[in-house]
N, C-alpha and C. Protein backbone atom coordinates (compact mmCIF):
# COMPACT_ATOMS: atom_id res chain seq x y z
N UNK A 1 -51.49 -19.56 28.90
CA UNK A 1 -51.40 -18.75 30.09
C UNK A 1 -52.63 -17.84 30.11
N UNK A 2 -53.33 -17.87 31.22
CA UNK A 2 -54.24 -16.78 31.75
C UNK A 2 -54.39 -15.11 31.76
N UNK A 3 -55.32 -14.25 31.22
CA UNK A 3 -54.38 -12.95 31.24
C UNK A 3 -56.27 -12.50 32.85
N UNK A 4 -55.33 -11.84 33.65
CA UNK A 4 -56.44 -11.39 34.35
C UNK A 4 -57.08 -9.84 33.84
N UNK A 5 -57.64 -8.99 33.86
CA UNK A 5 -57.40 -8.02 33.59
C UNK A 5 -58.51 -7.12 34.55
N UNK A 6 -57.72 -6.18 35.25
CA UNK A 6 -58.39 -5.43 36.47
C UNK A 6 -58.61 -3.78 36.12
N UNK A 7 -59.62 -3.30 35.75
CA UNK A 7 -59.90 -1.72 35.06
C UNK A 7 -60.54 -1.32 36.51
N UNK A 8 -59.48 -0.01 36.48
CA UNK A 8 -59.84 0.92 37.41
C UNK A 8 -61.08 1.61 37.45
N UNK A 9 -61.84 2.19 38.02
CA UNK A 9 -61.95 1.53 39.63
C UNK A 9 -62.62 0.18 39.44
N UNK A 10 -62.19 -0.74 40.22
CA UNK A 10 -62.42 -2.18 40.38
C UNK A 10 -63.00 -1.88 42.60
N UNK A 11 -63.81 -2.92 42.79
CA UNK A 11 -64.49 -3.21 43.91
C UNK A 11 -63.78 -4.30 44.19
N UNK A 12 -63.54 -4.36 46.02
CA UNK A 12 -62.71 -5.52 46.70
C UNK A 12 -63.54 -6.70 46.13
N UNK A 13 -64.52 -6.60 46.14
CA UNK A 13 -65.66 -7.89 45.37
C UNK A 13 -64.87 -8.42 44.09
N UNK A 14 -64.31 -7.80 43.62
CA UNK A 14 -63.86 -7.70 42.10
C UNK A 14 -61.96 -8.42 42.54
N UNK A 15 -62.03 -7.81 43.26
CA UNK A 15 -60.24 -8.03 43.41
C UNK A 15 -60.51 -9.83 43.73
N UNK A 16 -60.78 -9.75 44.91
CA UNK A 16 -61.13 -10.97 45.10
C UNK A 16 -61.39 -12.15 44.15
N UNK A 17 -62.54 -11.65 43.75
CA UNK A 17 -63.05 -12.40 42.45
C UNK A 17 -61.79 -13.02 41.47
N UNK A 18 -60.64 -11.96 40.79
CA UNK A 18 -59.73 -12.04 40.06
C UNK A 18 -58.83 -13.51 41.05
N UNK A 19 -58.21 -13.03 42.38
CA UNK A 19 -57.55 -13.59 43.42
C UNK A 19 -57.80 -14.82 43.44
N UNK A 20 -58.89 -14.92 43.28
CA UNK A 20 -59.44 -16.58 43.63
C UNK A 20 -59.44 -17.32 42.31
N UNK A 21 -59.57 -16.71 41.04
CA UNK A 21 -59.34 -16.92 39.54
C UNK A 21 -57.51 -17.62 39.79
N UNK A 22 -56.64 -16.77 40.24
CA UNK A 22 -55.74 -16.94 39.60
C UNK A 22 -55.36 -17.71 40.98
N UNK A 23 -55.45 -18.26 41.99
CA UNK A 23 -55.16 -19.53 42.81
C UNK A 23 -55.60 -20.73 41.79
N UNK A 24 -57.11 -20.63 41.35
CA UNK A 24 -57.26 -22.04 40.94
C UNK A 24 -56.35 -22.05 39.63
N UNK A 25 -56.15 -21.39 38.68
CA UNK A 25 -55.27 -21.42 37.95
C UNK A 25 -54.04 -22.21 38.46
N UNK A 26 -53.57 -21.39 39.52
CA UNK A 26 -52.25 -22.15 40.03
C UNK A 26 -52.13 -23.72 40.72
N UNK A 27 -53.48 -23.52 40.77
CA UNK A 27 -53.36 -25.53 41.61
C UNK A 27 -53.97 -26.02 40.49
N UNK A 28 -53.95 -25.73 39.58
CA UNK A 28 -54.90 -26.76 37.93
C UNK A 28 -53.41 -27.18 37.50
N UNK A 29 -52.61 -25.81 37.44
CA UNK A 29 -51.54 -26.57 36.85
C UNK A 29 -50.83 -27.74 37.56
N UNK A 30 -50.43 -28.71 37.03
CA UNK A 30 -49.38 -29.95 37.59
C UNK A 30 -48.39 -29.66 37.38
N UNK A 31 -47.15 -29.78 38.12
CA UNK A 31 -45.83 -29.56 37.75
C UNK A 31 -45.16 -30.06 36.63
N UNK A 32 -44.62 -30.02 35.89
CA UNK A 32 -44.29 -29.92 34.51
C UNK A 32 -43.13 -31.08 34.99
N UNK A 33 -42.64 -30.88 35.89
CA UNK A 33 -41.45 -32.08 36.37
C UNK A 33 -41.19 -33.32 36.23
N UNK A 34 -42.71 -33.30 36.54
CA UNK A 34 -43.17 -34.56 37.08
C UNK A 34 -43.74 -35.68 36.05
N UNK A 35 -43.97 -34.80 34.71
CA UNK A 35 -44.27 -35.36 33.70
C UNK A 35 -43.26 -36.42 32.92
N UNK A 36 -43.78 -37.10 32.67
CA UNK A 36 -42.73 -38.67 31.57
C UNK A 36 -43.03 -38.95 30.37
N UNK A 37 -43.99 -38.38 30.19
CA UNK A 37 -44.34 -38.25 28.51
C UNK A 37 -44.71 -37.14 27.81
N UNK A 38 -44.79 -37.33 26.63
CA UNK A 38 -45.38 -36.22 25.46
C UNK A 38 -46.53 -37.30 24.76
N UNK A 39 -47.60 -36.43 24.52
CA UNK A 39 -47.93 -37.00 23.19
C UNK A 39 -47.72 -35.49 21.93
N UNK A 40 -47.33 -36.43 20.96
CA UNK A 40 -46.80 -35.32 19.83
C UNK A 40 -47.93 -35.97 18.76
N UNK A 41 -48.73 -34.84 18.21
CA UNK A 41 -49.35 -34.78 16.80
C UNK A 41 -48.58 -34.40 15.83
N UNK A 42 -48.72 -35.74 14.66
CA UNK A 42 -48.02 -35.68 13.72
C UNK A 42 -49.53 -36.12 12.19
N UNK A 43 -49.95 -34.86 11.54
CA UNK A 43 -51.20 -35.62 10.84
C UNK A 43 -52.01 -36.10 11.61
N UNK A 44 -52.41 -36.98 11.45
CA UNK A 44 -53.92 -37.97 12.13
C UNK A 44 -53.54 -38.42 13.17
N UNK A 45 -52.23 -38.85 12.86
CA UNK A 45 -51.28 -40.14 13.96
C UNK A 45 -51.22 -39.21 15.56
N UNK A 46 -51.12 -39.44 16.91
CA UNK A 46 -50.75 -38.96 18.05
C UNK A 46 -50.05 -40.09 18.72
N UNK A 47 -48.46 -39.53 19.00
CA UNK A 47 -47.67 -40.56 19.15
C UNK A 47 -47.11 -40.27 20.75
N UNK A 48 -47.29 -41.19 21.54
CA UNK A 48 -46.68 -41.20 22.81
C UNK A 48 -44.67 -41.10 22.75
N UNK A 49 -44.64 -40.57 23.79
CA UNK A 49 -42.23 -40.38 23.17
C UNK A 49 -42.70 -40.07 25.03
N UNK A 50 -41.67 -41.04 25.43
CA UNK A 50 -40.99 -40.81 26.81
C UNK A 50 -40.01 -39.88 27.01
N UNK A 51 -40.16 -38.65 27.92
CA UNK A 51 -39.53 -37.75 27.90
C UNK A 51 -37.73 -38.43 27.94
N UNK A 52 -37.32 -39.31 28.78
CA UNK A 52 -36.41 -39.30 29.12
C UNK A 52 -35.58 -39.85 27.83
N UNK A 53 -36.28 -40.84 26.51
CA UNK A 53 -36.15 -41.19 25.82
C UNK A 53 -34.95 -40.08 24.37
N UNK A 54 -35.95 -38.54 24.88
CA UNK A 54 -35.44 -37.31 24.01
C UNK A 54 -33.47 -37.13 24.40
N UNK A 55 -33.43 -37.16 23.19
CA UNK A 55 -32.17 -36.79 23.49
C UNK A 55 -31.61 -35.67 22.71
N UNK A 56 -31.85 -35.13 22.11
CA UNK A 56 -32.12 -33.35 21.73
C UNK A 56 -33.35 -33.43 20.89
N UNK A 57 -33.36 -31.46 20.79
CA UNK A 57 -34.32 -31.44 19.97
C UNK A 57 -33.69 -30.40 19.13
N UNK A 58 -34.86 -30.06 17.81
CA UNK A 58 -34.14 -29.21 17.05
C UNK A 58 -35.33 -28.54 16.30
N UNK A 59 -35.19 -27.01 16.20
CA UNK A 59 -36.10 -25.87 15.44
C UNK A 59 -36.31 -26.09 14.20
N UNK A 60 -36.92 -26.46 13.07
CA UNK A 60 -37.29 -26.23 11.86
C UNK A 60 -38.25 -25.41 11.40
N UNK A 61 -37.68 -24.07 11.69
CA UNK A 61 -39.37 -23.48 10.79
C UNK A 61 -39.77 -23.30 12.33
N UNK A 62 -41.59 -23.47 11.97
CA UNK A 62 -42.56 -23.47 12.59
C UNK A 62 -42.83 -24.64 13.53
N UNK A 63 -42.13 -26.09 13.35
CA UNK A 63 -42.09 -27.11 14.01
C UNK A 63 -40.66 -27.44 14.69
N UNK A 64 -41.01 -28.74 15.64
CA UNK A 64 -39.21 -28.58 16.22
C UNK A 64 -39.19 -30.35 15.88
N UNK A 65 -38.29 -31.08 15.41
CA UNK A 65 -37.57 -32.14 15.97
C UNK A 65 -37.56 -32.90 16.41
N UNK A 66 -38.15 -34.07 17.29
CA UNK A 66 -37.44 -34.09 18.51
C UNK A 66 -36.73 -35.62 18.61
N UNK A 67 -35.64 -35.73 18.61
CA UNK A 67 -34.71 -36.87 17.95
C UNK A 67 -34.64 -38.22 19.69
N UNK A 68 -35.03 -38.98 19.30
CA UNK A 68 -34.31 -40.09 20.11
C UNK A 68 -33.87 -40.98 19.47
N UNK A 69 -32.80 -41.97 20.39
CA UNK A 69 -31.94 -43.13 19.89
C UNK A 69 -32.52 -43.68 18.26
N UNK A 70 -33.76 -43.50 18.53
CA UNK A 70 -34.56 -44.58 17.58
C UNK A 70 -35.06 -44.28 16.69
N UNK A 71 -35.92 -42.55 16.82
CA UNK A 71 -36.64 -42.36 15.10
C UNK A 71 -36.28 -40.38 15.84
N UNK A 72 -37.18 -39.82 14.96
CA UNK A 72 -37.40 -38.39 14.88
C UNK A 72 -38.93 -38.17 15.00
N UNK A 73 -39.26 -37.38 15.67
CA UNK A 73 -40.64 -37.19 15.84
C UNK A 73 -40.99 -35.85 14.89
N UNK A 74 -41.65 -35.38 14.69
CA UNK A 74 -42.09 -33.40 14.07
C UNK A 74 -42.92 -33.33 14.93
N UNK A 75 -43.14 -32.48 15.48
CA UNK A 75 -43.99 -31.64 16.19
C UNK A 75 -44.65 -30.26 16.04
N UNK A 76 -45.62 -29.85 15.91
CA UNK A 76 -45.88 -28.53 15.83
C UNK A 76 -46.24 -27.49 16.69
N UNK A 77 -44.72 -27.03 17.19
CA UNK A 77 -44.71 -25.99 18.64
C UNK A 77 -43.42 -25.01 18.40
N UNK A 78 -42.93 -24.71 19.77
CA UNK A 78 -42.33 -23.72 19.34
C UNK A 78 -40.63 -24.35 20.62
N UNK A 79 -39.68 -24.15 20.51
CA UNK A 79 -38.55 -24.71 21.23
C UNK A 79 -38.82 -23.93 22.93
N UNK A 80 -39.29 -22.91 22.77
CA UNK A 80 -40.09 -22.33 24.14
C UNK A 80 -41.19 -22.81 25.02
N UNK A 81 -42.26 -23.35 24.20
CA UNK A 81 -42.94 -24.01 24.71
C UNK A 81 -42.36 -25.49 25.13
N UNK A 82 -41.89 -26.42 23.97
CA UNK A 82 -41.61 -27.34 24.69
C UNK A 82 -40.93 -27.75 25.79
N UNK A 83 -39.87 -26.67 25.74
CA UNK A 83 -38.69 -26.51 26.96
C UNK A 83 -39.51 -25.98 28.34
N UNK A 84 -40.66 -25.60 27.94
CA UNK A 84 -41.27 -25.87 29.64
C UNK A 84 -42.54 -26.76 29.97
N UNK A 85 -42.67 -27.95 28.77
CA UNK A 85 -43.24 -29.01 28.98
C UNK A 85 -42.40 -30.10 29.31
N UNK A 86 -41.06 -29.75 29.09
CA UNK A 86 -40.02 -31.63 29.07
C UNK A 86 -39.40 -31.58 30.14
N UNK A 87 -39.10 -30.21 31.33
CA UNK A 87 -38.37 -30.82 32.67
C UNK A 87 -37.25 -30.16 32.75
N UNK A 88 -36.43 -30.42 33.76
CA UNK A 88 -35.01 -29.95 34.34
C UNK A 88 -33.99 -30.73 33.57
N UNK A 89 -33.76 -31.73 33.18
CA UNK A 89 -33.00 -32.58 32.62
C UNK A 89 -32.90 -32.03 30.71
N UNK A 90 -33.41 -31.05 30.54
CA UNK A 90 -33.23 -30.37 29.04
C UNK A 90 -32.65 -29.25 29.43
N UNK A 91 -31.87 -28.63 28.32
CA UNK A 91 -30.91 -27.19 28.38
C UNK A 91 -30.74 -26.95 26.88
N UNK A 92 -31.29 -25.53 26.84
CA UNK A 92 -31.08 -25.02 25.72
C UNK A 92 -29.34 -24.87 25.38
N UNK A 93 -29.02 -25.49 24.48
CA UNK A 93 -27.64 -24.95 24.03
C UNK A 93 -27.18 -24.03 22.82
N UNK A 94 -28.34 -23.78 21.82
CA UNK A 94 -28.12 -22.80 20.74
C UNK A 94 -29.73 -22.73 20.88
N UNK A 95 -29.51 -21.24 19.92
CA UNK A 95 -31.13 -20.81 19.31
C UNK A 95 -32.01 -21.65 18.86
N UNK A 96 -31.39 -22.64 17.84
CA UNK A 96 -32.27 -23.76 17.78
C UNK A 96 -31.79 -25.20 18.00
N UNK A 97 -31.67 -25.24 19.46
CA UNK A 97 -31.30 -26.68 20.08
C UNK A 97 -31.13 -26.72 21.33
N UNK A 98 -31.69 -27.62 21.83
CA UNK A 98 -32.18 -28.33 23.04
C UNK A 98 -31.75 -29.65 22.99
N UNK A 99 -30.57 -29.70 24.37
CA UNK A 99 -30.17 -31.19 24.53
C UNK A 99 -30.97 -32.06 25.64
N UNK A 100 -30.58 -33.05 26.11
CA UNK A 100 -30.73 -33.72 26.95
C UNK A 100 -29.41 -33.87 27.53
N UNK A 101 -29.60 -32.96 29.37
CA UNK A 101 -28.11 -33.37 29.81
C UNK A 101 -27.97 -35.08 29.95
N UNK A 102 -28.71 -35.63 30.63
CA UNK A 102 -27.81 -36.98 30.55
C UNK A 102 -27.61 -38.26 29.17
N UNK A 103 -28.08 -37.52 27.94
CA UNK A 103 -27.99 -37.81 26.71
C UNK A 103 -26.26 -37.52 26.03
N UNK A 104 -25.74 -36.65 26.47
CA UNK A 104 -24.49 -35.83 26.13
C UNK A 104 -23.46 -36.96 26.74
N UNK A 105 -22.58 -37.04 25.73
CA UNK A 105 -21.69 -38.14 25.78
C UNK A 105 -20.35 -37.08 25.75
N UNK A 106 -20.26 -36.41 25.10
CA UNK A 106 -18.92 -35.51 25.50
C UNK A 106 -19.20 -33.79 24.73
N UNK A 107 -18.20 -33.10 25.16
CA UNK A 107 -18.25 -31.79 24.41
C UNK A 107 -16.84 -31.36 24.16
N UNK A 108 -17.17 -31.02 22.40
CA UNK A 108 -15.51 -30.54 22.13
C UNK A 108 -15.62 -29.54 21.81
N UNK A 109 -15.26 -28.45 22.10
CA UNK A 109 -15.29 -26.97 21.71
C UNK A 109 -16.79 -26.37 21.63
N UNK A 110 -17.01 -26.36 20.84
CA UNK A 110 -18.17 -25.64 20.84
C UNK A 110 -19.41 -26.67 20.25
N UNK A 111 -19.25 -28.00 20.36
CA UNK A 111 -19.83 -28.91 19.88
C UNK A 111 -20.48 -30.10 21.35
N UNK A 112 -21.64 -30.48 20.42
CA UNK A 112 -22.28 -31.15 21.89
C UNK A 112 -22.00 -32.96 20.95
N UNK A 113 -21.63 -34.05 21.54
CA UNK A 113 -21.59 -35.08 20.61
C UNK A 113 -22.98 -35.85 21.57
N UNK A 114 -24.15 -36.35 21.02
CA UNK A 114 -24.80 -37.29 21.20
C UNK A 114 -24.95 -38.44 20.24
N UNK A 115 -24.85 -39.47 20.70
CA UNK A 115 -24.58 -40.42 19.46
C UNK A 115 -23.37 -39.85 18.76
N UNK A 116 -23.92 -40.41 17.54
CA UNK A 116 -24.03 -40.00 16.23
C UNK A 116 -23.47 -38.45 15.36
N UNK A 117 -25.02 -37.71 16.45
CA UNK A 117 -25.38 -36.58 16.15
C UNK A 117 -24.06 -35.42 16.93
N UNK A 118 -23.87 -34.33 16.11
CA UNK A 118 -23.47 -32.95 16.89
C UNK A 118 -23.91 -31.88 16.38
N UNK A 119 -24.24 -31.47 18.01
CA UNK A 119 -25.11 -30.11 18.03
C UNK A 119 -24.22 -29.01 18.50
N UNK A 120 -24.53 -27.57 18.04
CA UNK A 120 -24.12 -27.27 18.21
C UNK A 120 -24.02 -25.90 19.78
N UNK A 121 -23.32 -25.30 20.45
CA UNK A 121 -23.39 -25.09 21.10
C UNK A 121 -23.14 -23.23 21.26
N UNK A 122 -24.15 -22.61 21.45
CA UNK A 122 -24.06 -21.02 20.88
C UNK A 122 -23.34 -20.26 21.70
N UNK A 123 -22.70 -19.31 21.40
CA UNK A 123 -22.18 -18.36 22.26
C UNK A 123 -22.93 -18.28 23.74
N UNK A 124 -23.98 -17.48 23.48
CA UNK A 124 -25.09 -16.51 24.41
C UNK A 124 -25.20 -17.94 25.27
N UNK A 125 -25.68 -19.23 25.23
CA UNK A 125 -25.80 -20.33 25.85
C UNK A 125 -24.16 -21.47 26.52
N UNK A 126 -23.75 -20.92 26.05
CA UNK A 126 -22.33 -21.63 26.46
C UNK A 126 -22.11 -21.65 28.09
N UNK A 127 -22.08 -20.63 28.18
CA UNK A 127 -22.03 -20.30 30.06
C UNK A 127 -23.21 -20.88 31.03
N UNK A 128 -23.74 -20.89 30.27
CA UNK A 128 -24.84 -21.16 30.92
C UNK A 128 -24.61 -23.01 31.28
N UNK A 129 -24.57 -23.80 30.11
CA UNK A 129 -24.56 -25.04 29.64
C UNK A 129 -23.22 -25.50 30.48
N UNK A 130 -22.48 -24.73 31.10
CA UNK A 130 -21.31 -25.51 31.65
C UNK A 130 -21.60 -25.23 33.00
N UNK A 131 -22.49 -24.43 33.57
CA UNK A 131 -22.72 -24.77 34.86
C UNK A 131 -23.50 -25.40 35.38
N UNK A 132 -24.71 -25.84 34.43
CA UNK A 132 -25.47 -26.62 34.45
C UNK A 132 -24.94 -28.27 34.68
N UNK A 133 -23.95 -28.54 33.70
CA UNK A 133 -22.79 -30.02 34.03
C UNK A 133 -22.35 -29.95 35.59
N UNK A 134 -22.06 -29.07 36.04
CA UNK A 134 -21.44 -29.11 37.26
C UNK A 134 -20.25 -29.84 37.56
N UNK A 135 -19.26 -29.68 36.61
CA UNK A 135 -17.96 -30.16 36.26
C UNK A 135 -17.73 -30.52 37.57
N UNK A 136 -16.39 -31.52 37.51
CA UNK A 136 -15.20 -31.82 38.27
C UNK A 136 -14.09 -31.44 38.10
């Protein structure tokens, strides 16, 4: 992210100047939505993972996770950042975990079942995570 920084007294020349900085900023970025992949650095290796493929992720440390049907990726980021590189179709459900709503096969109490796997589902995020389903 961009930091502008405007010290008083500043000239309309100057405002401007900043104004027009932070438009192109805003049309450089691409919508994050719209995106279908990651590439994730792992060592030397840079591995392509189809977003839709993710079906949670998970915090370790300094790196996160990020689990599909098929293997586990590591990544070195932060569960903040990635959660506004992967889209609308992810929801944080605990401090350290990030599902994929249409990955989620059922929820029992305070538990998310994908596959295999269960994650778990935090207080502070609970409310949130059930309106997001948009029950019947």
């Amino acid at each position: 992210m961009a930091l502008i920084n405007l010290l008083k007294p500043f000239s309309f020349e100057r405002f401007l100047k900043s104004i027009s900085k932070i438009q192109r900023i805003a049309t450089n970025n691409n919508p994050i939505i719209h995106r279908q992949y990651l590439f994730v650095r792992n060592k030397h290796i840079i591995q392509k993972i189809t977003i839709s493929d993710i079906q949670h992720i998970e915090a370790k440390g300094d790196f996160v996770a990020l689990h599909t049907a098929a293997k586990q990726y590591i990544a070195n980021t932060s569960l903040q950042d990635i959660l506004l590189k992967i889209g609308i179709d992810f929801i944080r459900c605990h401090k350290s975990f990030i599902v994929n709503i249409n990955a989620i096969e059922k929820i029992n109490g305070n538990q998310i079942m994908i596959g295999k796997n269960t994650i778990p589902i935090g207080r502070t995020f609970k409310e949130q995570l059930l309106k997001r389903l948009e029950m019947i």
